[in-house]
N, C-alpha and C. Protein backbone atom coordinates (compact mmCIF):
# COMPACT_ATOMS: atom_id res chain seq x y z
N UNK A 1 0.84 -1.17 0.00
CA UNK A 1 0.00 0.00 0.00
C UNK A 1 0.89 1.24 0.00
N UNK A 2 0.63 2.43 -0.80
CA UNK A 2 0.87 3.60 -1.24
C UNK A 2 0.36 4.71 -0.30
N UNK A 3 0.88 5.97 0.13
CA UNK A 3 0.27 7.22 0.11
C UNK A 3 0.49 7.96 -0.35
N UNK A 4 -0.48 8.63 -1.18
CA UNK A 4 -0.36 10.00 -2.24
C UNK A 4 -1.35 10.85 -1.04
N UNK A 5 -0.15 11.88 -0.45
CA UNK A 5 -1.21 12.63 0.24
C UNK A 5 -1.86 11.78 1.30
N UNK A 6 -3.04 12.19 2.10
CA UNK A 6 -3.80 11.69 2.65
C UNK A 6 -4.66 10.76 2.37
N UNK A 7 -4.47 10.06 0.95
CA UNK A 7 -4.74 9.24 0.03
C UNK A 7 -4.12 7.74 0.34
N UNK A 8 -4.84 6.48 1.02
CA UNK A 8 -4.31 5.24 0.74
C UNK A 8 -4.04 4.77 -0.77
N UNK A 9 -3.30 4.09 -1.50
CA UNK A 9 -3.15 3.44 -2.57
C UNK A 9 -3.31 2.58 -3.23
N UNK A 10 -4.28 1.78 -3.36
CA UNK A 10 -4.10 0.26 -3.17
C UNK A 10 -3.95 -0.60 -4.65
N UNK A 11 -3.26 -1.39 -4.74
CA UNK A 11 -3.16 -2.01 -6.04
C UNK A 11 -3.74 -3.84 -6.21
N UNK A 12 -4.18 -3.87 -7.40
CA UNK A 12 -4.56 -5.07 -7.17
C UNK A 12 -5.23 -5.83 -8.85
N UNK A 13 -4.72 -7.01 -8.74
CA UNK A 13 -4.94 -7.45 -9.95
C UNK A 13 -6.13 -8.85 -9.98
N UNK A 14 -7.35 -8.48 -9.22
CA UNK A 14 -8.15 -8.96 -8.89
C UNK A 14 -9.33 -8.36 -9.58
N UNK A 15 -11.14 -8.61 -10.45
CA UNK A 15 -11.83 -7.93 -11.14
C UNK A 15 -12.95 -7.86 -10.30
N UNK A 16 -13.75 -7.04 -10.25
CA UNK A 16 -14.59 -7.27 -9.67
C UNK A 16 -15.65 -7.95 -10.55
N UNK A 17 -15.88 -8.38 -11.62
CA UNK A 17 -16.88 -8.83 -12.68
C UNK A 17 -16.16 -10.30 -12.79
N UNK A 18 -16.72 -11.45 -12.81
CA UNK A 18 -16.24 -12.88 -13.36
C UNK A 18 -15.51 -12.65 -14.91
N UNK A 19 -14.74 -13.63 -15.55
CA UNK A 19 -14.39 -13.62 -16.43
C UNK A 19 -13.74 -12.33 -17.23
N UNK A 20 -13.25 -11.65 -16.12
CA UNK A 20 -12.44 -10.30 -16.43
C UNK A 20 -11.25 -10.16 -15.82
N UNK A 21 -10.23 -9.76 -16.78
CA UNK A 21 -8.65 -9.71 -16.95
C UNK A 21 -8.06 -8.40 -16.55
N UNK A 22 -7.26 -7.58 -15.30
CA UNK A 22 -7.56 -6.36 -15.64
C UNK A 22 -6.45 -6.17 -14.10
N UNK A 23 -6.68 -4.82 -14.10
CA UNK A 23 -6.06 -3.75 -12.53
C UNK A 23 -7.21 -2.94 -12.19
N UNK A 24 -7.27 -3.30 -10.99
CA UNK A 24 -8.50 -2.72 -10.06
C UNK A 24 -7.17 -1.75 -9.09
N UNK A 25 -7.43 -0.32 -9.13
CA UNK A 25 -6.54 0.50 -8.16
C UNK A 25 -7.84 1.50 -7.43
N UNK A 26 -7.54 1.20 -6.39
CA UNK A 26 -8.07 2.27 -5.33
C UNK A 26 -7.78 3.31 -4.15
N UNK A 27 -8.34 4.38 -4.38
CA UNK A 27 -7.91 5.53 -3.53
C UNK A 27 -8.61 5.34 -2.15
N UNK A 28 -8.22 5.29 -1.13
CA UNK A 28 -8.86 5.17 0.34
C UNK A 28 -8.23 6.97 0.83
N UNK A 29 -9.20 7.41 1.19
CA UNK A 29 -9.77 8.42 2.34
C UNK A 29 -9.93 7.93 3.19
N UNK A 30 -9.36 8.45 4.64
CA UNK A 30 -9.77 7.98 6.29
C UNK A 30 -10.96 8.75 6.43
N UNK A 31 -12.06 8.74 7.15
CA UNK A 31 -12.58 9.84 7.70
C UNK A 31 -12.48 9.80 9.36
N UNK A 32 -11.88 10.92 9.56
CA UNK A 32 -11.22 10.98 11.26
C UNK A 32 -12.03 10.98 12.24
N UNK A 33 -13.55 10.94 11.94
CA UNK A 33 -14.03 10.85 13.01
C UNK A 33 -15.03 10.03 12.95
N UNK A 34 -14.98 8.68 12.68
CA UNK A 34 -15.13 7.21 12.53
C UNK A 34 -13.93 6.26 12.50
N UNK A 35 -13.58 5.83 12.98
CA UNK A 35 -12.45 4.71 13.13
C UNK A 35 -12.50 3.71 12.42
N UNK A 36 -11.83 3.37 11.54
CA UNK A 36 -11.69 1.93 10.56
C UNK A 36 -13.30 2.46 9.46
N UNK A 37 -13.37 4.13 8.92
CA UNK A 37 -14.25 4.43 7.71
C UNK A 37 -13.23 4.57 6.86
N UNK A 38 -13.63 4.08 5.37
CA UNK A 38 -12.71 5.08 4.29
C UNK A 38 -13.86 5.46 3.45
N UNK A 39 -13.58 6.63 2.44
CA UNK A 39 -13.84 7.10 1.43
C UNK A 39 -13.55 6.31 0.48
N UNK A 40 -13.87 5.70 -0.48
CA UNK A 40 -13.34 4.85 -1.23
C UNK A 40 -13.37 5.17 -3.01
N UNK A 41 -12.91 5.58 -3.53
CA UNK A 41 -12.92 5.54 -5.45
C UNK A 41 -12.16 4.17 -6.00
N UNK A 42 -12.76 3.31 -7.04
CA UNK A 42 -11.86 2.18 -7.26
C UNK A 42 -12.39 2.23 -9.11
N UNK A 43 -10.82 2.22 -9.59
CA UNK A 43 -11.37 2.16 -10.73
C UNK A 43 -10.23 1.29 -11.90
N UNK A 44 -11.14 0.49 -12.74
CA UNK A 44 -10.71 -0.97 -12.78
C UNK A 44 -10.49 -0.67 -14.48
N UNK A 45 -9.73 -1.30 -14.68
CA UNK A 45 -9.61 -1.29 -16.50
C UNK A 45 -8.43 -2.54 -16.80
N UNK A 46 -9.33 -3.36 -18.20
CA UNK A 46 -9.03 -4.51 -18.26
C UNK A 46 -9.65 -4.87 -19.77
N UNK A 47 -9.47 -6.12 -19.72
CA UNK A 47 -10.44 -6.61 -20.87
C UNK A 47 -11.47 -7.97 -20.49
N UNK A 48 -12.53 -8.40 -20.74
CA UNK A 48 -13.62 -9.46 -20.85
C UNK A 48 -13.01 -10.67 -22.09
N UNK A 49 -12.67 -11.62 -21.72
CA UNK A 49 -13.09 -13.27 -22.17
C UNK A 49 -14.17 -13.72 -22.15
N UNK A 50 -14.29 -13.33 -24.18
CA UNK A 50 -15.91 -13.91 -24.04
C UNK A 50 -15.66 -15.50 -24.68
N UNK A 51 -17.03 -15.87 -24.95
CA UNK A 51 -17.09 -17.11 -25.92
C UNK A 51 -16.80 -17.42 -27.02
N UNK A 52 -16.39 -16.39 -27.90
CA UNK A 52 -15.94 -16.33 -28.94
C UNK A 52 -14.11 -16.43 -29.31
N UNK A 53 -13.63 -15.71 -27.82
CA UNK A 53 -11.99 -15.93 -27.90
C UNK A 53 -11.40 -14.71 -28.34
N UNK A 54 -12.32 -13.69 -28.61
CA UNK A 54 -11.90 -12.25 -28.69
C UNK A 54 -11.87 -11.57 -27.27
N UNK A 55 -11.20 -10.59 -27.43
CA UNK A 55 -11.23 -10.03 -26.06
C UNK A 55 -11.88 -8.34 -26.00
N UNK A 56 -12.66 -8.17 -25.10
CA UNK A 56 -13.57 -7.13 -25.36
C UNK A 56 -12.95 -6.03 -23.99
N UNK A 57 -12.71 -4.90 -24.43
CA UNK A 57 -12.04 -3.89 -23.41
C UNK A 57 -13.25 -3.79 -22.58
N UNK A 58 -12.83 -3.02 -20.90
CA UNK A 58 -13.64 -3.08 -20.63
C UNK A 58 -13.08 -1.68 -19.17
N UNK A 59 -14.11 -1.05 -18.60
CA UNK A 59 -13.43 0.30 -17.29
C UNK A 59 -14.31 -0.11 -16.71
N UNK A 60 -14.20 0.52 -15.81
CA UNK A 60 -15.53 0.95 -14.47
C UNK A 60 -14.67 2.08 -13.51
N UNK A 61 -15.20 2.73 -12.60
CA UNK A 61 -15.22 3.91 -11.90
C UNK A 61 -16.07 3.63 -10.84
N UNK A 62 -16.46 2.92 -9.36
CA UNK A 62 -17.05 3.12 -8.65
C UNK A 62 -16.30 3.93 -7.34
N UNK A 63 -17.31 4.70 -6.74
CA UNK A 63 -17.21 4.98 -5.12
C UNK A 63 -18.31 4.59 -4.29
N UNK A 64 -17.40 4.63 -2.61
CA UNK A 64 -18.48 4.01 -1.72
C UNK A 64 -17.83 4.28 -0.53
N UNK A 65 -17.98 4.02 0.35
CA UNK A 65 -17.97 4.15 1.48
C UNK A 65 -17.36 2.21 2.13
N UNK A 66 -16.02 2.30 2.84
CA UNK A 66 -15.63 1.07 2.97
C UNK A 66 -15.61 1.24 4.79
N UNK A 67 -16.14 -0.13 5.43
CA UNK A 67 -15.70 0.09 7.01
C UNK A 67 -14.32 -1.51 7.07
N UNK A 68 -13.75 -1.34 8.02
CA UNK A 68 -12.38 -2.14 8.28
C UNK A 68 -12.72 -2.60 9.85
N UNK A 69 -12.74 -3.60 10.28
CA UNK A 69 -12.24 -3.62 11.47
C UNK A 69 -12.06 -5.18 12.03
């Protein structure tokens, strides 16, 4: 794990979708007055293995709210 700033880093070559090839990186925010909250942005870019054997690009961009403890 990374800090840019007050920014956690996180790297990871895990998809959140089945049958997808890719880097999922996410920015964690603490918020200081909740213990084990983050702010969370995670945004994933890769490509899809379909049935055909072509490979289909593929992003996403989510945020949320993560608890740890």
């Amino acid at each position: 794990m990374d800090h840019v700033g007050p920014f956690a880093i996180e790297h990871s070559q895990s998809s959140p979708i089945p049958l997808e090839q890719g880097t999922t990186i996410t920015a964690a925010y603490p918020v200081k007055g909740v213990q084990g909250m983050d702010l969370v942005v995670n945004a994933f870019g890769g490509h899809r293995q379909t049935n055909t054997g072509s490979n289909v690009g593929s992003a996403a961009v989510t945020a949320g709210v993560r608890f740890k403890w």
